[in-house]
Protein backbone atom coordinates (compact mmCIF):
# COMPACT_ATOMS: atom_id res chain seq x y z
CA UNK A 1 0.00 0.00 0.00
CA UNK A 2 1.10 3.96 -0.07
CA UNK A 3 2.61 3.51 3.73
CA UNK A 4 4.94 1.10 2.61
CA UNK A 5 6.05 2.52 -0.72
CA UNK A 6 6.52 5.87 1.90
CA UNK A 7 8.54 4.13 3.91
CA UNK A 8 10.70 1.60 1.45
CA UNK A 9 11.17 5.76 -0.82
CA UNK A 10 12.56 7.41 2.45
CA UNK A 11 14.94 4.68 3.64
CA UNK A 12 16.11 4.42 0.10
CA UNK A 13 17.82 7.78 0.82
CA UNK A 14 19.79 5.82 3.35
CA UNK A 15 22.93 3.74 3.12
CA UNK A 16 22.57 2.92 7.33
CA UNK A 17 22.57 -1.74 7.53
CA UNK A 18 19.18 -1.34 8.33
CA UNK A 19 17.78 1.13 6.10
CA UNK A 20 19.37 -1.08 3.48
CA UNK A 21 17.40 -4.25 4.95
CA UNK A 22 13.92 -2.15 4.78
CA UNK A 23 14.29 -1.35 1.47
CA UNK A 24 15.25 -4.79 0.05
CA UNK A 25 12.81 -6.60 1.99
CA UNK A 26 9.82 -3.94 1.75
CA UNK A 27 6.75 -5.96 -0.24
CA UNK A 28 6.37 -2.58 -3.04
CA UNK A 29 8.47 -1.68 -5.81
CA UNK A 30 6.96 1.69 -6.11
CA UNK A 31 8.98 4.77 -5.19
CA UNK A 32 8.37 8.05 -4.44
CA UNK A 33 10.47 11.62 -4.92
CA UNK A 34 11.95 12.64 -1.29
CA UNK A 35 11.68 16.25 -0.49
CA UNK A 36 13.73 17.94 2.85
CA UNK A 37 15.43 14.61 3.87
CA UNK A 38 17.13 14.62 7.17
CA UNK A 39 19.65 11.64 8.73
CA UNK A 40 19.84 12.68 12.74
CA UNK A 41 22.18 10.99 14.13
CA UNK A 42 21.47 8.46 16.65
CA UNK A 43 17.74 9.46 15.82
CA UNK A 44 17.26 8.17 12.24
CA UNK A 45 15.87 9.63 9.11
CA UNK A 46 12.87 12.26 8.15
CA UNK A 47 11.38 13.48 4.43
CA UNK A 48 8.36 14.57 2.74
CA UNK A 49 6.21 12.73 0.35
CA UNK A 50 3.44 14.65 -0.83
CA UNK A 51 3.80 17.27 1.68
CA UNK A 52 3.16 14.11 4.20
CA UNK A 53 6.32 13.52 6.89
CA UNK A 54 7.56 9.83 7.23
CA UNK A 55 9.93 9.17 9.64
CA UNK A 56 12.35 6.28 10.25
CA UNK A 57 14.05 5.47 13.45
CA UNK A 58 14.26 5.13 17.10
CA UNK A 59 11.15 4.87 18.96
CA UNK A 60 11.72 8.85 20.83
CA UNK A 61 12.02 9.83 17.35
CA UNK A 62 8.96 8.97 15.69
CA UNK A 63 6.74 9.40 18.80
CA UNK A 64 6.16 6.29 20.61
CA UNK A 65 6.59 7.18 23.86
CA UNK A 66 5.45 4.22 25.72
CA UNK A 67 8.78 2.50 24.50
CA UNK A 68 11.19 5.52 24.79
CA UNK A 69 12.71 4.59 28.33
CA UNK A 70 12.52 0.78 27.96
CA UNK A 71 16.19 -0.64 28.21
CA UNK A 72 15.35 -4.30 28.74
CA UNK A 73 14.59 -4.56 24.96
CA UNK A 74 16.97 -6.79 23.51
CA UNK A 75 16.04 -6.85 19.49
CA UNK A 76 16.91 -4.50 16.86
CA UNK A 77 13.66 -2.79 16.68
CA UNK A 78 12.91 0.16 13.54
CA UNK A 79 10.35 2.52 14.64
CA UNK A 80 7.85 4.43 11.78
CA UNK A 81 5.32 7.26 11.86
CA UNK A 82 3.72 9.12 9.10
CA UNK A 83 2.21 12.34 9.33
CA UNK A 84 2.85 12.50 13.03
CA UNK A 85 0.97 9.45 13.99
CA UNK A 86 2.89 6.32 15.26
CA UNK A 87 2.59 3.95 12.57
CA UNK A 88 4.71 0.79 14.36
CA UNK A 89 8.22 -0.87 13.87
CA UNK A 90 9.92 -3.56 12.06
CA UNK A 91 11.79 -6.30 14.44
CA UNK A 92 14.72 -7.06 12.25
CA UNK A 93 17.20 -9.97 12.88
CA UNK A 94 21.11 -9.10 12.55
CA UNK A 95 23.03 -10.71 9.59
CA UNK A 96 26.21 -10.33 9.87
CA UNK A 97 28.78 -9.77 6.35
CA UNK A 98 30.63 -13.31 4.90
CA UNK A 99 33.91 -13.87 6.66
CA UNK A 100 34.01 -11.61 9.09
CA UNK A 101 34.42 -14.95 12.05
CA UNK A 102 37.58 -15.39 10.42
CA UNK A 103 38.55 -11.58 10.02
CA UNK A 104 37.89 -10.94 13.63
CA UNK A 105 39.97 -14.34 14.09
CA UNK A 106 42.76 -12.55 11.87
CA UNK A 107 42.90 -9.28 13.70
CA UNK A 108 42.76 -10.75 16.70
CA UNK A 109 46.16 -12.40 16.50
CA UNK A 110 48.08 -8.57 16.58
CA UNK A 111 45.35 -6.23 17.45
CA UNK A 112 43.60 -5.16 20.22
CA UNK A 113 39.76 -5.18 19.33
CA UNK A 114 37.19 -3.22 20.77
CA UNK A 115 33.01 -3.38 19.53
CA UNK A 116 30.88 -0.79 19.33
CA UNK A 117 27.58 -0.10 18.53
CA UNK A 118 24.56 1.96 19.06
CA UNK A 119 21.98 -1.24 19.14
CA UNK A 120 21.00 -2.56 22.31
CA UNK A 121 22.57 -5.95 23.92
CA UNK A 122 20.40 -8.33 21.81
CA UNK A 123 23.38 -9.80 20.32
CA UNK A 124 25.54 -9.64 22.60
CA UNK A 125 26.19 -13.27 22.81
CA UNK A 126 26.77 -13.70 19.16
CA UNK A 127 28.88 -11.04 19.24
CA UNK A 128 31.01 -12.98 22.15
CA UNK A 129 31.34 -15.64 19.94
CA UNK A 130 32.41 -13.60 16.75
CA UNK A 131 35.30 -12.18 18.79
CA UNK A 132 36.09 -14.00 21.71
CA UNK A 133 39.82 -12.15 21.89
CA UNK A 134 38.27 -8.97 22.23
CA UNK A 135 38.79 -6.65 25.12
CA UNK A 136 35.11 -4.77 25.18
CA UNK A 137 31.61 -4.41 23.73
CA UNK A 138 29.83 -1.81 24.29
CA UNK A 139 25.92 -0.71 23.22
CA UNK A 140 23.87 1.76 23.14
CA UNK A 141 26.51 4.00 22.48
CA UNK A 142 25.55 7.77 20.81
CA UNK A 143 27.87 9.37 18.19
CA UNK A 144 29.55 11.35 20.82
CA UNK A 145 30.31 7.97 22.93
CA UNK A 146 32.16 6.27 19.95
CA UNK A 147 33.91 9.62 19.46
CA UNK A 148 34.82 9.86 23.41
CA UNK A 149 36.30 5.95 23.41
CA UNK A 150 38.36 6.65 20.29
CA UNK A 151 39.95 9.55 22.29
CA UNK A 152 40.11 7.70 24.99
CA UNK A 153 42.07 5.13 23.53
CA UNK A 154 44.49 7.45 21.76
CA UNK A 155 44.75 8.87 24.92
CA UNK A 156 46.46 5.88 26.58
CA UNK A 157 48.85 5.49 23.54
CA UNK A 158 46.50 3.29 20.87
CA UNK A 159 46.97 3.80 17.35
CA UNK A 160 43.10 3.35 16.53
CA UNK A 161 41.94 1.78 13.23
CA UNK A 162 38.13 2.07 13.19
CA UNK A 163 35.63 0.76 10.84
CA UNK A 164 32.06 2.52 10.51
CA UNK A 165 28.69 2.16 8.25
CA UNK A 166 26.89 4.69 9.46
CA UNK A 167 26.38 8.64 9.76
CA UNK A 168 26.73 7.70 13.89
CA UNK A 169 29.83 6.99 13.63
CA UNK A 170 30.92 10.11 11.45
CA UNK A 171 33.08 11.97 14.16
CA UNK A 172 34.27 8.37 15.52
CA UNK A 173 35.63 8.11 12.34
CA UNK A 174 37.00 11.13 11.99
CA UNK A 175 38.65 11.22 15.24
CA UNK A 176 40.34 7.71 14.57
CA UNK A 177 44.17 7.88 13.47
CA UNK A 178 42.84 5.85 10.55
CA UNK A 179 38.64 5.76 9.32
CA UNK A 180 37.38 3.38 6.83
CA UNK A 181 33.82 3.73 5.49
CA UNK A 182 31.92 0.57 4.65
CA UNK A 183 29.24 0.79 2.29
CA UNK A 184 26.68 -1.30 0.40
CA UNK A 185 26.58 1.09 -2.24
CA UNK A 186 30.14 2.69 -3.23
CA UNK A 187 28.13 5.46 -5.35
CA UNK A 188 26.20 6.64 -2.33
CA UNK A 189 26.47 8.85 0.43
CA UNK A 190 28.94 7.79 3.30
CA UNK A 191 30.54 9.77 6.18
CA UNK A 192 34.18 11.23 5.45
CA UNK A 193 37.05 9.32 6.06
CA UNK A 194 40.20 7.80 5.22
CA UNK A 195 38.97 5.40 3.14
CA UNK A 196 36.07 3.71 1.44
CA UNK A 197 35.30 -0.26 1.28
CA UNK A 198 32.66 -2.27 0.18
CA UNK A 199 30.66 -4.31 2.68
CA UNK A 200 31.60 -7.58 0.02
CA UNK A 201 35.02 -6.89 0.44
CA UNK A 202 35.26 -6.21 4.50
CA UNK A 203 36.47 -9.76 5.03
CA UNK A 204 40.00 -8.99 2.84
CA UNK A 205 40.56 -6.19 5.53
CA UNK A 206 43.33 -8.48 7.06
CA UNK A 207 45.14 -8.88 3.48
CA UNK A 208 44.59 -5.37 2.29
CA UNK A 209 46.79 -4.78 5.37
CA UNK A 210 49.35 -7.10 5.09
CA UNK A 211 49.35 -5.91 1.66
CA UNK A 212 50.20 -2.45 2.30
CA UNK A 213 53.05 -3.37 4.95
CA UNK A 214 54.50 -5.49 1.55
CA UNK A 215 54.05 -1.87 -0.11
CA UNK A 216 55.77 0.46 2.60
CA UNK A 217 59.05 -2.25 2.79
CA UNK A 218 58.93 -2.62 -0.80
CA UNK A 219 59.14 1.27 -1.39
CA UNK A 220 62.06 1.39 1.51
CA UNK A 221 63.89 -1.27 -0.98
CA UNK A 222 63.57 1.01 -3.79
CA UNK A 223 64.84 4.25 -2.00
CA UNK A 224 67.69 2.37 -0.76
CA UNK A 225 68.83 0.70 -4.26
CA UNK A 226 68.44 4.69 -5.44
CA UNK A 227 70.86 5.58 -2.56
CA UNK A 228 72.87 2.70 -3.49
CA UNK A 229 72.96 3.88 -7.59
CA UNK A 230 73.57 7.62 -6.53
CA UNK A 231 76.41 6.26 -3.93
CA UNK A 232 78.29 3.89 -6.82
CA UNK A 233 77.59 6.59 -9.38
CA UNK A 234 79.33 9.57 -7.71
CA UNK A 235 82.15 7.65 -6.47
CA UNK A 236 82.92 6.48 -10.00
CA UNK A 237 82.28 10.04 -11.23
CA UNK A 238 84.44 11.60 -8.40
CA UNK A 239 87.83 8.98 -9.96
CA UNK A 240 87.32 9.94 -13.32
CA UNK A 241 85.73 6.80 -14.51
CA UNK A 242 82.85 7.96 -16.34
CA UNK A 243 82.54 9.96 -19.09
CA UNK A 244 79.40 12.25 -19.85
CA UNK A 245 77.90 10.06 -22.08
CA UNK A 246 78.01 7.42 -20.01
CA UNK A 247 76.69 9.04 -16.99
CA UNK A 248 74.01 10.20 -18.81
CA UNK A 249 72.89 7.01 -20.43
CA UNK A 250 73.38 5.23 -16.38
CA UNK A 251 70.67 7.63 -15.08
CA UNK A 252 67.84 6.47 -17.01
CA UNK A 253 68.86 3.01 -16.83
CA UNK A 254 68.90 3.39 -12.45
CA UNK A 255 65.52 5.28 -12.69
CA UNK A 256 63.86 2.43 -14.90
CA UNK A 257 65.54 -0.26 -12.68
CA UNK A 258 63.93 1.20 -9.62
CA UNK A 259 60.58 1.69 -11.01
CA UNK A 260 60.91 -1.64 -12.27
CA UNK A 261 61.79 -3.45 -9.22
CA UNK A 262 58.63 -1.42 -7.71
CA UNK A 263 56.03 -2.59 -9.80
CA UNK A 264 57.33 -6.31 -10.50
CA UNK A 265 57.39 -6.74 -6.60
CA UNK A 266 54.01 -5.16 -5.81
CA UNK A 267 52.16 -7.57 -8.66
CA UNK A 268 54.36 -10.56 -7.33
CA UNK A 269 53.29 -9.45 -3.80
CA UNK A 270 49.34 -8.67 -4.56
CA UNK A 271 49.29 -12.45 -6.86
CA UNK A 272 50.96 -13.95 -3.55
CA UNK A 273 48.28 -12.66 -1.36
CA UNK A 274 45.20 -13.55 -3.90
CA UNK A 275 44.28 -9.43 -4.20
């Protein structure tokens, strides 16, 4: 009916997990134009369809009081009202992204590992499971929380790496020595940061990092074979032993050999690790 193509147009707008879910699983495939959208965060989203406002969210957000101060709910719960009246929610089961037992299983091994989220506990044992090696989980945690415990932890010494799909975690990822974005859609919207990833592709985290470590030793090669060229060269030069031509035909020839060495080592190194 018109509520549902209302709600599956507005969440459309939004590249949050569970707008994504709404609008895949919504029973309608007919859309609507979305005029003065809003994405509060920690609140959810807001827009216009025929001068009618649908809202998508948390429970305070789109009116339903009776809920607002109940902490003892323990399911991922997506609250709706259209034109100011409380329309209901959507109870909607986590899925979590392929390979991501076996990342956290990775990551574990060399890095500290710290969950948060701004969902209540309901998965809390999953979640155990998932990541037994890591040090915290917390919930119900608002944009400025994540933002806090990043500081926090940079404030005891941590190098923080933190990974984010949502505009909560916007000034988490901001703050974070390194931010990576993961989206469903690499075309849409998604909060600023260091770097972009597709949800498919968050399992290769692990190699993508190994990966660049390959990259920063194999550009520390190549600078010292220059230093090495430059070192030879100007001792020959210094004794005589090369004429003009010659030195001018040996710099091209070191330039070519590093830049070689560069890119023959990166493919054998990216074929090595399956990227």
């Amino acid at each position: 009916d018109d509520n549902m193509s209302y709600i599956r147009s507005l969440v459309h707008q939004s590249t949050h997990p569970l707008s994504v879910k709404l609008y895949e699983h919504l029973p309608t495939n007919i859309t609507y134009n979305i005029e003065k959208f809003q994405e509060l965060p920690n609140k959810g989203i807001s827009g216009f369809i025929h001068n009618i406002e649908v809202k998508v969210g948390s429970a305070s957000f789109c009116g339903n009081t009776s809920e607002t101060d109940k902490k003892d709910i323990l399911e991922s719960r997506v609250h709706v009202s259209i034109d100011s009246l409380y329309f209901g929610y959507f109870k909607i089961s986590a899925e979590y992204r392929d390979g991501l037992i076996q990342l956290a299983s990775q990551l574990s091994t060399k890095y500290k590992i710290s969950i948060l989220s701004g969902d209540n506990q309901s998965e809390l044992a999953t979640l155990k499971n998932m990541f037994p090696k890591a040090e915290s989980f917390h919930f119900q945690m608002s944009p400025m929380d994540k933002l806090l415990h990043v500081k926090e932890l940079q404030k005891n010494g941590d190098k923080v790496l933190m990974f984010g799909d949502g505009l909560n975690d916007a000034g988490a990822l901001k703050q974070a020595d390194i931010g990576i974005a993961v989206t469903e859609n690499m075309s849409s919207f998604s909060p600023a940061s260091d770097g972009i990833i597709a949800g498919e592709k968050l399992a290769y985290t692990y190699t993508y990092m190994r990966f660049s470590n390959i990259a920063i030793s194999i550009i520390l090669v190549s600078f010292g074979i220059s230093i090495l060229y430059n070192i030879f060269g100007l001792g020959f030069a210094v004794m005589g032993l090369l004429s003009p031509l010659l030195a001018a035909v040996l710099m091209p020839i070191s330039s070519l050999t590093v830049v070689g060495f560069a890119v023959i080592s990166t493919k054998i190194a990216a074929r090595r690790l399956g990227i």
